[in-house]
PDB file of N, CA and C in Angstrom:
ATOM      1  N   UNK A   1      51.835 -42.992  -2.933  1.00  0.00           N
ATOM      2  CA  UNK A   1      52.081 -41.705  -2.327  1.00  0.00           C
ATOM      3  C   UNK A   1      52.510 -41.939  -0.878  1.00  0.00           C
ATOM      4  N   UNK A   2      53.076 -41.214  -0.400  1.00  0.00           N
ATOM      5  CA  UNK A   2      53.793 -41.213   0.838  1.00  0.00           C
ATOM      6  C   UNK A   2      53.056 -40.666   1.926  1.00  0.00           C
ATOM      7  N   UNK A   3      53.014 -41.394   3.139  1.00  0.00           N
ATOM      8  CA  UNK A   3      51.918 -41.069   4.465  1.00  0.00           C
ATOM      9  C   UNK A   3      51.984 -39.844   4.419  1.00  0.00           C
ATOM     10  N   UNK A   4      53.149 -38.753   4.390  1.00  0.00           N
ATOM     11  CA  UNK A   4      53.561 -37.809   4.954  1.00  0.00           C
ATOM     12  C   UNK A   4      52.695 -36.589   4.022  1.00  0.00           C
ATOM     13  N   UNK A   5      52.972 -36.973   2.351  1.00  0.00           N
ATOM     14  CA  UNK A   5      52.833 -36.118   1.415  1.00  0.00           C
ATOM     15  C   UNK A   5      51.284 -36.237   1.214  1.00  0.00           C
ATOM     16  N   UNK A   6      50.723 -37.147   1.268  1.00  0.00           N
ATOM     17  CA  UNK A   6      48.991 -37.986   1.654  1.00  0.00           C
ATOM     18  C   UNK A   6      48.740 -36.902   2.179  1.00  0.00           C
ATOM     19  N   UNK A   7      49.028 -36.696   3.535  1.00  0.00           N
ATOM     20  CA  UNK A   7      48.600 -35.954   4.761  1.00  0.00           C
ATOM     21  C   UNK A   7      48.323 -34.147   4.556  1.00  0.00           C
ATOM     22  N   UNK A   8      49.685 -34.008   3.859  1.00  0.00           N
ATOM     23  CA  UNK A   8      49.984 -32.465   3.552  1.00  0.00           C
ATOM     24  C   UNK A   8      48.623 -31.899   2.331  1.00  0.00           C
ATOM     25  N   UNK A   9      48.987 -32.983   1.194  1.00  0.00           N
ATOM     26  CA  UNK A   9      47.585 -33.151   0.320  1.00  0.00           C
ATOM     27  C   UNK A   9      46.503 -32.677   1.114  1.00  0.00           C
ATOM     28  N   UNK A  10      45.859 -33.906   1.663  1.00  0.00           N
ATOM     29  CA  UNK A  10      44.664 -33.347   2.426  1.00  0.00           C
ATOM     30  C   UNK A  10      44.493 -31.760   3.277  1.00  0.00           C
ATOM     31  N   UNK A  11      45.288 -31.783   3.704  1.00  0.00           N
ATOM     32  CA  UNK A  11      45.067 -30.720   4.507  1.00  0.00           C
ATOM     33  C   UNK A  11      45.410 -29.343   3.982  1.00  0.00           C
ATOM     34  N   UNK A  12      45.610 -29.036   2.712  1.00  0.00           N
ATOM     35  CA  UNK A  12      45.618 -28.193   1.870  1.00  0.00           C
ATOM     36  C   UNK A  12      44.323 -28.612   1.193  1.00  0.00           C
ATOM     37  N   UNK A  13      43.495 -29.100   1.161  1.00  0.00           N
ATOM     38  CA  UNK A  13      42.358 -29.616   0.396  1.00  0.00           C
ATOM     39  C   UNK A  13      41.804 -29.251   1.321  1.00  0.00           C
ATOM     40  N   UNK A  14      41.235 -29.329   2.518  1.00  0.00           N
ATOM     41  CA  UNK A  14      40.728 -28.877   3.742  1.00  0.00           C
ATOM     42  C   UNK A  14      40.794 -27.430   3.726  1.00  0.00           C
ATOM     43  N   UNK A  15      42.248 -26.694   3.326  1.00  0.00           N
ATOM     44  CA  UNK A  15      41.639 -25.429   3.758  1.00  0.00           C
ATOM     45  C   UNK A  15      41.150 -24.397   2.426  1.00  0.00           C
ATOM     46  N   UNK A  16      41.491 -25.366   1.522  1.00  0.00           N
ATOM     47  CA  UNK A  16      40.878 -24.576   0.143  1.00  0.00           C
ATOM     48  C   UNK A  16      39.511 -24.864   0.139  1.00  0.00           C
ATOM     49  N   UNK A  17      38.828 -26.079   0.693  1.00  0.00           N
ATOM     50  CA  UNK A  17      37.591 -26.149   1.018  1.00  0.00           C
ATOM     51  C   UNK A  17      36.945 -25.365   1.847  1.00  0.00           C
ATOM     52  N   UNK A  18      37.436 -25.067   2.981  1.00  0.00           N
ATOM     53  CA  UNK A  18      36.678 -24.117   3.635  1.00  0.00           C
ATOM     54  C   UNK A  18      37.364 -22.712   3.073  1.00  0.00           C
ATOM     55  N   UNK A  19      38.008 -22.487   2.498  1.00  0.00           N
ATOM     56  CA  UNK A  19      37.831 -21.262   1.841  1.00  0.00           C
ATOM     57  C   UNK A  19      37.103 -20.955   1.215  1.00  0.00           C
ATOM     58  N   UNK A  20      36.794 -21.521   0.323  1.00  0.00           N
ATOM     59  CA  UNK A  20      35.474 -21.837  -0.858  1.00  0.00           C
ATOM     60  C   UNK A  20      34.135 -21.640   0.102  1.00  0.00           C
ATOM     61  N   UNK A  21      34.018 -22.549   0.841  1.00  0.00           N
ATOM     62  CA  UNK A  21      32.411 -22.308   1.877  1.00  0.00           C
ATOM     63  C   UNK A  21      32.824 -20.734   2.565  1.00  0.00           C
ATOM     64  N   UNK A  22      34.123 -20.158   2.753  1.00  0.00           N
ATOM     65  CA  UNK A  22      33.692 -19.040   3.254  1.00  0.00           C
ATOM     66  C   UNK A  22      33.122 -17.900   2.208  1.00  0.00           C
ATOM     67  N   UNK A  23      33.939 -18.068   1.037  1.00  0.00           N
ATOM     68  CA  UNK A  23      33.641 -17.267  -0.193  1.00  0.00           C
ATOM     69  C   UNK A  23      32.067 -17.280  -0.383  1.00  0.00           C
ATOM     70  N   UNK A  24      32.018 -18.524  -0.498  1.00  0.00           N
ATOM     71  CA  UNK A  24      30.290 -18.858  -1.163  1.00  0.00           C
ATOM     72  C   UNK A  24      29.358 -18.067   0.091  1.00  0.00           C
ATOM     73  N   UNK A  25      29.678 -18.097   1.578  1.00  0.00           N
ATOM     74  CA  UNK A  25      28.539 -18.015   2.533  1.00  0.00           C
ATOM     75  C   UNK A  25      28.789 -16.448   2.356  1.00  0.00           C
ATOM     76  N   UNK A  26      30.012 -15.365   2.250  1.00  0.00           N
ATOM     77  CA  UNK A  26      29.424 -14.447   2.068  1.00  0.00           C
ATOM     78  C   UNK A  26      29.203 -13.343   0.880  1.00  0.00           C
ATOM     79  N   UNK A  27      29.247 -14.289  -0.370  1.00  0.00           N
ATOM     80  CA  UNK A  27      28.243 -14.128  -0.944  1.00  0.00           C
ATOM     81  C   UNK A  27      26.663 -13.995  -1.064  1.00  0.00           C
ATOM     82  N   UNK A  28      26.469 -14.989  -0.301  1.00  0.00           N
ATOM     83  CA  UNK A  28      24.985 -14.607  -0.224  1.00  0.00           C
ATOM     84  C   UNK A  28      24.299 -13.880   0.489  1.00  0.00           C
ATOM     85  N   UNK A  29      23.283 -13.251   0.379  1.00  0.00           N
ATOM     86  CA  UNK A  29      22.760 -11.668   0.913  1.00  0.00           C
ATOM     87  C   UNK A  29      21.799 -12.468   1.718  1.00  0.00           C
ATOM     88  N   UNK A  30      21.346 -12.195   2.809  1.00  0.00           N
ATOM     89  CA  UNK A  30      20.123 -12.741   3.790  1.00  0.00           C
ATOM     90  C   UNK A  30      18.902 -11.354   3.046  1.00  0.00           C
ATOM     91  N   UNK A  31      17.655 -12.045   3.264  1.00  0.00           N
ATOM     92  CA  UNK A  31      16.231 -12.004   2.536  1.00  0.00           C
ATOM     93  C   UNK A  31      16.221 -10.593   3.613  1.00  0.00           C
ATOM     94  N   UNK A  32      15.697  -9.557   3.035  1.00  0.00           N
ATOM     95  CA  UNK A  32      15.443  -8.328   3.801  1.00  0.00           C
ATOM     96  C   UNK A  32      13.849  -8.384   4.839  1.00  0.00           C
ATOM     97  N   UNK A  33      13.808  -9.528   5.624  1.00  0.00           N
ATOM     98  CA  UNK A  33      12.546  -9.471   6.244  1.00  0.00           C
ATOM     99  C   UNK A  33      12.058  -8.595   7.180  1.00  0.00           C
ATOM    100  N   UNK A  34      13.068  -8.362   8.240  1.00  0.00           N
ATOM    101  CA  UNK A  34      12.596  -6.951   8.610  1.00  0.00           C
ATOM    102  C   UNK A  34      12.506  -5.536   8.386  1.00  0.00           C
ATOM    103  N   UNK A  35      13.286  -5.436   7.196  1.00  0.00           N
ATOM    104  CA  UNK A  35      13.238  -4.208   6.685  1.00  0.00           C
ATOM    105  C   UNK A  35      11.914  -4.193   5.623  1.00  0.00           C
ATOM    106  N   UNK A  36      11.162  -5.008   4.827  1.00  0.00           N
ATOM    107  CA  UNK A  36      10.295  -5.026   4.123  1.00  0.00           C
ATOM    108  C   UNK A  36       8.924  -4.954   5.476  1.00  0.00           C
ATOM    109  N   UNK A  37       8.949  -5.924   6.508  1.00  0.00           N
ATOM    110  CA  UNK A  37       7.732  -5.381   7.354  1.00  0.00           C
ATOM    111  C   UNK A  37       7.741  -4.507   8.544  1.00  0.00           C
ATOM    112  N   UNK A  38       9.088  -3.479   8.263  1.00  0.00           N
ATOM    113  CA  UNK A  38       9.234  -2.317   8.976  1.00  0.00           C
ATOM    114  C   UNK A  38       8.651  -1.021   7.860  1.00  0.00           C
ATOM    115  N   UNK A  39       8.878  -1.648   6.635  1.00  0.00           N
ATOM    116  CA  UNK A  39       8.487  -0.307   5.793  1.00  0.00           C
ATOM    117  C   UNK A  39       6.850  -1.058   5.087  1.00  0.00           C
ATOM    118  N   UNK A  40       6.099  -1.662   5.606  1.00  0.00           N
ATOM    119  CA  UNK A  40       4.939  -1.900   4.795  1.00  0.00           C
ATOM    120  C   UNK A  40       4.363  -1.456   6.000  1.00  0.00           C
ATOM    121  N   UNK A  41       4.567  -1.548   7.742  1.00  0.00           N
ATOM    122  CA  UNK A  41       4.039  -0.959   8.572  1.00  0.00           C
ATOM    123  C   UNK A  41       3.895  -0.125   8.487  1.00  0.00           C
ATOM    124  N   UNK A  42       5.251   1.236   8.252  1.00  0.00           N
ATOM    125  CA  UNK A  42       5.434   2.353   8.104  1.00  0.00           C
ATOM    126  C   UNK A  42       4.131   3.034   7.630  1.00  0.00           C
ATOM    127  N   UNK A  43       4.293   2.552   5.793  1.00  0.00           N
ATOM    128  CA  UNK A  43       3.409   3.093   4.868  1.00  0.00           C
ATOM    129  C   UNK A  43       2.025   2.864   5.530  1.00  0.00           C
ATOM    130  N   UNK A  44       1.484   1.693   6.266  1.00  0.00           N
ATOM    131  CA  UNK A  44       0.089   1.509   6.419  1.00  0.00           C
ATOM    132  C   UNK A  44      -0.161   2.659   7.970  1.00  0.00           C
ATOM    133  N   UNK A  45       0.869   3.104   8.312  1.00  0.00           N
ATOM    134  CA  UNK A  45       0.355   3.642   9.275  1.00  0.00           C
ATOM    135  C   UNK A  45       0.367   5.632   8.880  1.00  0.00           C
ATOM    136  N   UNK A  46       1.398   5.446   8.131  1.00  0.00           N
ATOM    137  CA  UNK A  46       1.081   6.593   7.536  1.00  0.00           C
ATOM    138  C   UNK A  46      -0.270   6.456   6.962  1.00  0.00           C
ATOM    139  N   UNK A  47      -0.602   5.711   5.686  1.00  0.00           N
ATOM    140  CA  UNK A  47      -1.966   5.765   5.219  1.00  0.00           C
ATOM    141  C   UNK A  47      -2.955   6.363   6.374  1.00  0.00           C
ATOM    142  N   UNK A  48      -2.882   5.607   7.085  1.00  0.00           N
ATOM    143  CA  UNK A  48      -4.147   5.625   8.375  1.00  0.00           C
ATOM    144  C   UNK A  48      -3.908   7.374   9.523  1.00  0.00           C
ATOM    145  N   UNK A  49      -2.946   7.844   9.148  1.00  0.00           N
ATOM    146  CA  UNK A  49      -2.956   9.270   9.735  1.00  0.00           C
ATOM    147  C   UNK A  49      -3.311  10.451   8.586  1.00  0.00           C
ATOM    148  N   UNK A  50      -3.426   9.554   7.716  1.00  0.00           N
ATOM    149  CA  UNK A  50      -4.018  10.898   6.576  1.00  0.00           C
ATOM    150  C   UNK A  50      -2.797  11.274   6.075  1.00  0.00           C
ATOM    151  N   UNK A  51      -2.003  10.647   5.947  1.00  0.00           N
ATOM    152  CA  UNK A  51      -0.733  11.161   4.743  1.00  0.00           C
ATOM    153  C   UNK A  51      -0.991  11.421   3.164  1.00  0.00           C
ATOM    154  N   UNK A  52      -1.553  10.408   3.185  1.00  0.00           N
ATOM    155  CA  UNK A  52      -2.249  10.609   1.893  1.00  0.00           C
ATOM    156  C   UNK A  52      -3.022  11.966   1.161  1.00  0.00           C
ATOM    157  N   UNK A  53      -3.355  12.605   1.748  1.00  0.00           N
ATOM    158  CA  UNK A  53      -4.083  13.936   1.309  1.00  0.00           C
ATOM    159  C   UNK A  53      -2.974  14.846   2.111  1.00  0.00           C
ATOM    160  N   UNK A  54      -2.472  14.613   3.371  1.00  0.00           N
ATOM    161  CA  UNK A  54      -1.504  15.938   3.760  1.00  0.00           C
ATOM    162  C   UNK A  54      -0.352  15.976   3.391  1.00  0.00           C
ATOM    163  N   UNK A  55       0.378  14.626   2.835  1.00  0.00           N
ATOM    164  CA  UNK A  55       1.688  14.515   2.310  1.00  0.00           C
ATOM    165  C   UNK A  55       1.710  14.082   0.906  1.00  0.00           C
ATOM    166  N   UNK A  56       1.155  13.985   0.193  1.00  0.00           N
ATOM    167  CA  UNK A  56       0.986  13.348  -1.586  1.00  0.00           C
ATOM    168  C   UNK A  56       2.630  13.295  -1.816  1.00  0.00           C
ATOM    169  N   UNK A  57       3.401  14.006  -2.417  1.00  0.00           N
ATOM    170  CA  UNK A  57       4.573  13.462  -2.274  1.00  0.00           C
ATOM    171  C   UNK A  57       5.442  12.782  -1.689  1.00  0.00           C
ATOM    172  N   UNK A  58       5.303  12.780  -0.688  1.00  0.00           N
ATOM    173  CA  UNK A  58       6.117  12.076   0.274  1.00  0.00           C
ATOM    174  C   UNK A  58       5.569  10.338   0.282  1.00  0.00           C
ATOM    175  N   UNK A  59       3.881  10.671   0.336  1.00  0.00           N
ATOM    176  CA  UNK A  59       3.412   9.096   0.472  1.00  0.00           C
ATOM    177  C   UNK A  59       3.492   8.468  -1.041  1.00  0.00           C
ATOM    178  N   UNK A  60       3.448   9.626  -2.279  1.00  0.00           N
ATOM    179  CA  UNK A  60       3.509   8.532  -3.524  1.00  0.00           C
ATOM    180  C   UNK A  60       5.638   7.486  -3.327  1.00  0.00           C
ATOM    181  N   UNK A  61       6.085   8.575  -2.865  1.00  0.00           N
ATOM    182  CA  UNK A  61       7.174   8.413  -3.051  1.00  0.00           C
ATOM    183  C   UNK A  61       7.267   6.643  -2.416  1.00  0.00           C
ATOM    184  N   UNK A  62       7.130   7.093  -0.975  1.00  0.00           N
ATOM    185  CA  UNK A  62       6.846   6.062   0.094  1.00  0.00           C
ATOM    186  C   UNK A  62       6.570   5.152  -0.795  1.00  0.00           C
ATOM    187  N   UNK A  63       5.150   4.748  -1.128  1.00  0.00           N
ATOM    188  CA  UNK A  63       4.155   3.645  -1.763  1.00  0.00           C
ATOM    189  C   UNK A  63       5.296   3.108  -2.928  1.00  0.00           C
ATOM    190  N   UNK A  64       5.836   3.987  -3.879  1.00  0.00           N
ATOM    191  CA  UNK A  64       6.840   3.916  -4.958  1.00  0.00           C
ATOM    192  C   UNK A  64       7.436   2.840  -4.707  1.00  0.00           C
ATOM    193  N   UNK A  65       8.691   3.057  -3.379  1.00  0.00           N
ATOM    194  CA  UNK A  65       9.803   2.636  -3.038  1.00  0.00           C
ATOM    195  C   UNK A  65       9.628   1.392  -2.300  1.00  0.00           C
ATOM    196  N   UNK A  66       8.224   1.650  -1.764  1.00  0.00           N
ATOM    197  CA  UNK A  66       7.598  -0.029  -1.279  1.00  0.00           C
ATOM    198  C   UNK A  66       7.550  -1.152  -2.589  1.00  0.00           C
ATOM    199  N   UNK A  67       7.006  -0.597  -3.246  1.00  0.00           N
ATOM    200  CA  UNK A  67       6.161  -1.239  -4.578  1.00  0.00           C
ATOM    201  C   UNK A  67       7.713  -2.002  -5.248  1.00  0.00           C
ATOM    202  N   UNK A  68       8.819  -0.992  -5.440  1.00  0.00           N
ATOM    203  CA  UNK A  68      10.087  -1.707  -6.163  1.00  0.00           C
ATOM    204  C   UNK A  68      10.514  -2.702  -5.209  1.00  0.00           C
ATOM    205  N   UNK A  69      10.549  -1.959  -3.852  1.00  0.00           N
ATOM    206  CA  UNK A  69      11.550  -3.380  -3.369  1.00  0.00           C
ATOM    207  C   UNK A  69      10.518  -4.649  -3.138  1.00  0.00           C
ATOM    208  N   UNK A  70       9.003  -4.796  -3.039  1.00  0.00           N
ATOM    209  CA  UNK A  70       8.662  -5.932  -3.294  1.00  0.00           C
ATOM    210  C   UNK A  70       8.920  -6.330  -4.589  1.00  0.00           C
ATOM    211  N   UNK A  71       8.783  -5.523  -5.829  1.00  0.00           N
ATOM    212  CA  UNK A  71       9.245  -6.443  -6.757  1.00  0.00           C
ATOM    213  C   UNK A  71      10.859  -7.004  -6.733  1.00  0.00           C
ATOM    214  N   UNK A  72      11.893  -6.326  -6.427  1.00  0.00           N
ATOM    215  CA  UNK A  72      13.174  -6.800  -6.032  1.00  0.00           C
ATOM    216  C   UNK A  72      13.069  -7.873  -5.285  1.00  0.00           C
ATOM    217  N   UNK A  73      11.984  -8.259  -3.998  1.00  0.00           N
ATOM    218  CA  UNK A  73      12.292  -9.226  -3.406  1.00  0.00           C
ATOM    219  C   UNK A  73      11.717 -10.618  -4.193  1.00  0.00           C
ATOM    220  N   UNK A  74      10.977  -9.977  -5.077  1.00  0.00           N
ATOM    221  CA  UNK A  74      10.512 -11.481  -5.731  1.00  0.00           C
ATOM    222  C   UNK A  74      11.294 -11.988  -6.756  1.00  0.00           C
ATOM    223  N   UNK A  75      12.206 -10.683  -7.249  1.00  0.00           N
ATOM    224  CA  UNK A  75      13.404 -11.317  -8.427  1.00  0.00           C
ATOM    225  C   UNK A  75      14.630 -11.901  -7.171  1.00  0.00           C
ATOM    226  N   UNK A  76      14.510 -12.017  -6.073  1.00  0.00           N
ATOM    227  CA  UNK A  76      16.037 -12.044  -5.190  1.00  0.00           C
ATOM    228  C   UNK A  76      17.022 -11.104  -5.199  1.00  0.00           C
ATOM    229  N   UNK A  77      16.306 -10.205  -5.713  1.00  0.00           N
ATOM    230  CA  UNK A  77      17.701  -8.977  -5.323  1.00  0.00           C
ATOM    231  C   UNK A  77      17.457  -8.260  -3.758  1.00  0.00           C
ATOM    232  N   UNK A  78      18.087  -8.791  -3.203  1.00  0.00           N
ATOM    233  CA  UNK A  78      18.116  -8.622  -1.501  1.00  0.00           C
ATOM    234  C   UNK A  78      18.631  -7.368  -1.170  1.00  0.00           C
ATOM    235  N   UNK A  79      19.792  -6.804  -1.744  1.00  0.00           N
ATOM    236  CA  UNK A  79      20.751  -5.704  -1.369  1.00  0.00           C
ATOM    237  C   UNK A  79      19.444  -4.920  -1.851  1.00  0.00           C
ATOM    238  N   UNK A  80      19.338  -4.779  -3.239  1.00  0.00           N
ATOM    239  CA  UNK A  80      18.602  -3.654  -3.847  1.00  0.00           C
ATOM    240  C   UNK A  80      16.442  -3.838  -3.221  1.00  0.00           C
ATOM    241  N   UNK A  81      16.449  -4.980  -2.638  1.00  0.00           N
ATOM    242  CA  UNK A  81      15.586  -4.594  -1.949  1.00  0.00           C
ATOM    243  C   UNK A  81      15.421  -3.909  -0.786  1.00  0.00           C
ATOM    244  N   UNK A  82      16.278  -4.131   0.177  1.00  0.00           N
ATOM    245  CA  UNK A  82      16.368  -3.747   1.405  1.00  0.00           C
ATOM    246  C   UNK A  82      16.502  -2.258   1.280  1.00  0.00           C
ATOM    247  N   UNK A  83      17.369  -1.958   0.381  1.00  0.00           N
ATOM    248  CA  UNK A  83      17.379  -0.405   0.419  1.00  0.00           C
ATOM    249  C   UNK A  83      16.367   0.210   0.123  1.00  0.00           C
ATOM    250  N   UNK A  84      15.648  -0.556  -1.245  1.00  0.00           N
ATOM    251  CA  UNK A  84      13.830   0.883  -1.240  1.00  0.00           C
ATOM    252  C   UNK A  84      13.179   0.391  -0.307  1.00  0.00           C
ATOM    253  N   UNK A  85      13.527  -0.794   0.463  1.00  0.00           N
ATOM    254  CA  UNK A  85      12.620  -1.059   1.551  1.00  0.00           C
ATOM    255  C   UNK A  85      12.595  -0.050   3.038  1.00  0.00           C
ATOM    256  N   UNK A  86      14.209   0.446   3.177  1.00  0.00           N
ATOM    257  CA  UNK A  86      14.643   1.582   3.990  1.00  0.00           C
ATOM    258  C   UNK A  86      13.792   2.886   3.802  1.00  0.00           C
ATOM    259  N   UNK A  87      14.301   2.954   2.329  1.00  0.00           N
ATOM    260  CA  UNK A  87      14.051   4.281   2.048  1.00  0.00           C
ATOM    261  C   UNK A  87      12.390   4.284   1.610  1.00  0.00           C
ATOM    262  N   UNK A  88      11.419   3.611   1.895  1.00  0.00           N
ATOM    263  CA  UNK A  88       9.936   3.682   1.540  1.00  0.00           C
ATOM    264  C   UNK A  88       9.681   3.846   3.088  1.00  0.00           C
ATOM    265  N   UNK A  89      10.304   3.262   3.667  1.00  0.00           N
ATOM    266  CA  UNK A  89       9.910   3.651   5.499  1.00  0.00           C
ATOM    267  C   UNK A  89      10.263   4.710   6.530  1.00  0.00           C
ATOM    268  N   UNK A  90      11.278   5.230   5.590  1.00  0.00           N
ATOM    269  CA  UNK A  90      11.769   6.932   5.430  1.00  0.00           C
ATOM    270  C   UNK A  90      11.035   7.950   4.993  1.00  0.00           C
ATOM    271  N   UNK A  91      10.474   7.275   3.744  1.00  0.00           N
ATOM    272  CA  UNK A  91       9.612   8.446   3.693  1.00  0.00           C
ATOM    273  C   UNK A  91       8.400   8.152   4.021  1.00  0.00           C
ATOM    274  N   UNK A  92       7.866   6.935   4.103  1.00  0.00           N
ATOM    275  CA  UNK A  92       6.630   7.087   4.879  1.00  0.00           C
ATOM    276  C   UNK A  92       6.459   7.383   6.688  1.00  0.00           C
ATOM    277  N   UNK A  93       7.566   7.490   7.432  1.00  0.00           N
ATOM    278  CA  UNK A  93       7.711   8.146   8.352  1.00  0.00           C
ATOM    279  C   UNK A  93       7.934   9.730   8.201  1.00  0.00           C
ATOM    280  N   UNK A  94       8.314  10.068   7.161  1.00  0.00           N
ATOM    281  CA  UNK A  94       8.292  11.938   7.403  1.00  0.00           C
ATOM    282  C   UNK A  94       6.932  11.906   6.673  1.00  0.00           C
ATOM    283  N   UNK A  95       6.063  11.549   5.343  1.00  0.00           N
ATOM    284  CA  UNK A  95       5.162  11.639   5.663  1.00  0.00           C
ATOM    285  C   UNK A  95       3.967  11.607   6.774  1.00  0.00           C
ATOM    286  N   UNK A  96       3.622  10.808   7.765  1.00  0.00           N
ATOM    287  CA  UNK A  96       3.169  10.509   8.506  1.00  0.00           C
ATOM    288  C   UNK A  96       3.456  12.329   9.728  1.00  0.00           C
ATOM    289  N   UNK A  97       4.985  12.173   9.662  1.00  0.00           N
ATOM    290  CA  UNK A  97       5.013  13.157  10.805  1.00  0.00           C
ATOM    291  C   UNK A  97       4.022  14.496  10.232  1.00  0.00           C
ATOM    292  N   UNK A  98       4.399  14.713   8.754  1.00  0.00           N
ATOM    293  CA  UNK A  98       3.807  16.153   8.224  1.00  0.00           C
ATOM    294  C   UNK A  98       2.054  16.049   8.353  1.00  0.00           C
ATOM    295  N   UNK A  99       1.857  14.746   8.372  1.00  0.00           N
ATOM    296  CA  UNK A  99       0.337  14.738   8.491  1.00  0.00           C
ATOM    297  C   UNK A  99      -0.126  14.881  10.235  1.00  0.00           C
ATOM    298  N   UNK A 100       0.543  14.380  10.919  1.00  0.00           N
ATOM    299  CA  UNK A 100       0.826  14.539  12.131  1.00  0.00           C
ATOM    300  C   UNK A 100       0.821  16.121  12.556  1.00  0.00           C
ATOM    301  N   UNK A 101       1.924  16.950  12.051  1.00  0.00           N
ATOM    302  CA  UNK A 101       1.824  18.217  12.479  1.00  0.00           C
ATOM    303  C   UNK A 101       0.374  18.869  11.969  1.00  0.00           C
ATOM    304  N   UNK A 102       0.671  18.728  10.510  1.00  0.00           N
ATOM    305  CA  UNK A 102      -0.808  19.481  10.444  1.00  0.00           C
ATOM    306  C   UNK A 102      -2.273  19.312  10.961  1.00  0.00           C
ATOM    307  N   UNK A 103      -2.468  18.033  11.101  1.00  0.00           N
ATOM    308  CA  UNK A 103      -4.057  17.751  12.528  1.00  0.00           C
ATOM    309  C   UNK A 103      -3.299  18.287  13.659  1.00  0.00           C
ATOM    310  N   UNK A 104      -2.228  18.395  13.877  1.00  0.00           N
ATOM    311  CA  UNK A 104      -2.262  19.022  15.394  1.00  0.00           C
ATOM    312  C   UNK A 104      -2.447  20.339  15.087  1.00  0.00           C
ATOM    313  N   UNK A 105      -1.803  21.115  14.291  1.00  0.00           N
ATOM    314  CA  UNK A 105      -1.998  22.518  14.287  1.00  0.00           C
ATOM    315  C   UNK A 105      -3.676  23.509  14.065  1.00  0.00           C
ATOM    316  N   UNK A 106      -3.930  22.549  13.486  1.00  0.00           N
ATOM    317  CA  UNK A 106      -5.855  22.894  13.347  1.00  0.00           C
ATOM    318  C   UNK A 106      -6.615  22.353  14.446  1.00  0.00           C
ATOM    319  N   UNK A 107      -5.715  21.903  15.307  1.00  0.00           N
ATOM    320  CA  UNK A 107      -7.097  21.161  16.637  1.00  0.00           C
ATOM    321  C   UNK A 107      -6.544  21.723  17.889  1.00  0.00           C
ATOM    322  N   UNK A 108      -5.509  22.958  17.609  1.00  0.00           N
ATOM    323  CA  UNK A 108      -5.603  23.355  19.340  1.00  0.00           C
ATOM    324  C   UNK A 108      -6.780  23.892  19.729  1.00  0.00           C
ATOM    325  N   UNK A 109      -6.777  23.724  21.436  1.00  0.00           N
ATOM    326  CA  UNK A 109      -8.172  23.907  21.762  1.00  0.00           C
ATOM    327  C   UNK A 109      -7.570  24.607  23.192  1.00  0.00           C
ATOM    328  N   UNK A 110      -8.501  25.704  23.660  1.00  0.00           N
ATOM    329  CA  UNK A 110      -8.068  26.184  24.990  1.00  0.00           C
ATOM    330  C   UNK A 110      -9.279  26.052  25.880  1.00  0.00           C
TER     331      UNK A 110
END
C-alpha cells in the first residue's frame, strides 16, 4: 500500500472511531443521583409536616412515584427514573405546602 493511501486509510479510521465513541457516550444516560435524593428528601420532609393525614393523595401519590423510580433505578432505566423521581418531589412538595397551610390556618393567635 502506498504511504499516501496508508495515511488517508488511517485517518478515516480515526474519524469513524471517534464517531462511534461519540455515538456510544451519548447514548448513555448518567444515574439520576440528585434527582432521587432531592425527591426522597422531599417525601421525608413532607412525612414529618403531617402530609400524611392533611394531604393523603398527594403523599400516596408522592410515596408511589418515589417507590417506581427506585425500582427503575435498580433495573437502569435512568431517563424513566429521573422522571418519577421529579415528579414524586412535586408532589411531595405540594403536599407538604397543603399540610403547611392547614397548621397555619388553625394556629393563628392574637
Amino acid at each position: 500500500m502506498k504511504p499516501v493511501l496508508k495515511q488517508q486509510v488511517e485517518i478515516r479510521c480515526r474519524k469513524v472511531l471517534w464517531l462511534l465513541m461519540l455515538v456510544a457516550a451519548a447514548a448513555c444516560t448518567t444515574v439520576p443521583v440528585q434527582e432521587m435524593s432531592d425527591a426522597r428528601q422531599a417525601v421525608a420532609a413532607a412525612v414529618q409536616s403531617g402530609a400524611t393525614s392533611a394531604a393523603p393523595v398527594q403523599m400516596t401519590a408522592a410515596q408511589t412515584a418515589l417507590k417506581l423510580a427506585e425500582r427503575l433505578l435498580r433495573d437502569h432505566q435512568y431517563d424513566a427514573a429521573r422522571h418519577y423521581a421529579r415528579d414524586a418531589h412535586t408532589k411531595a412538595m405540594e403536599a407538604q405546602q397543603i399540610a403547611q397551610s392547614k397548621s397555619g390556618a388553625g394556629s393563628v393567635t392574637h
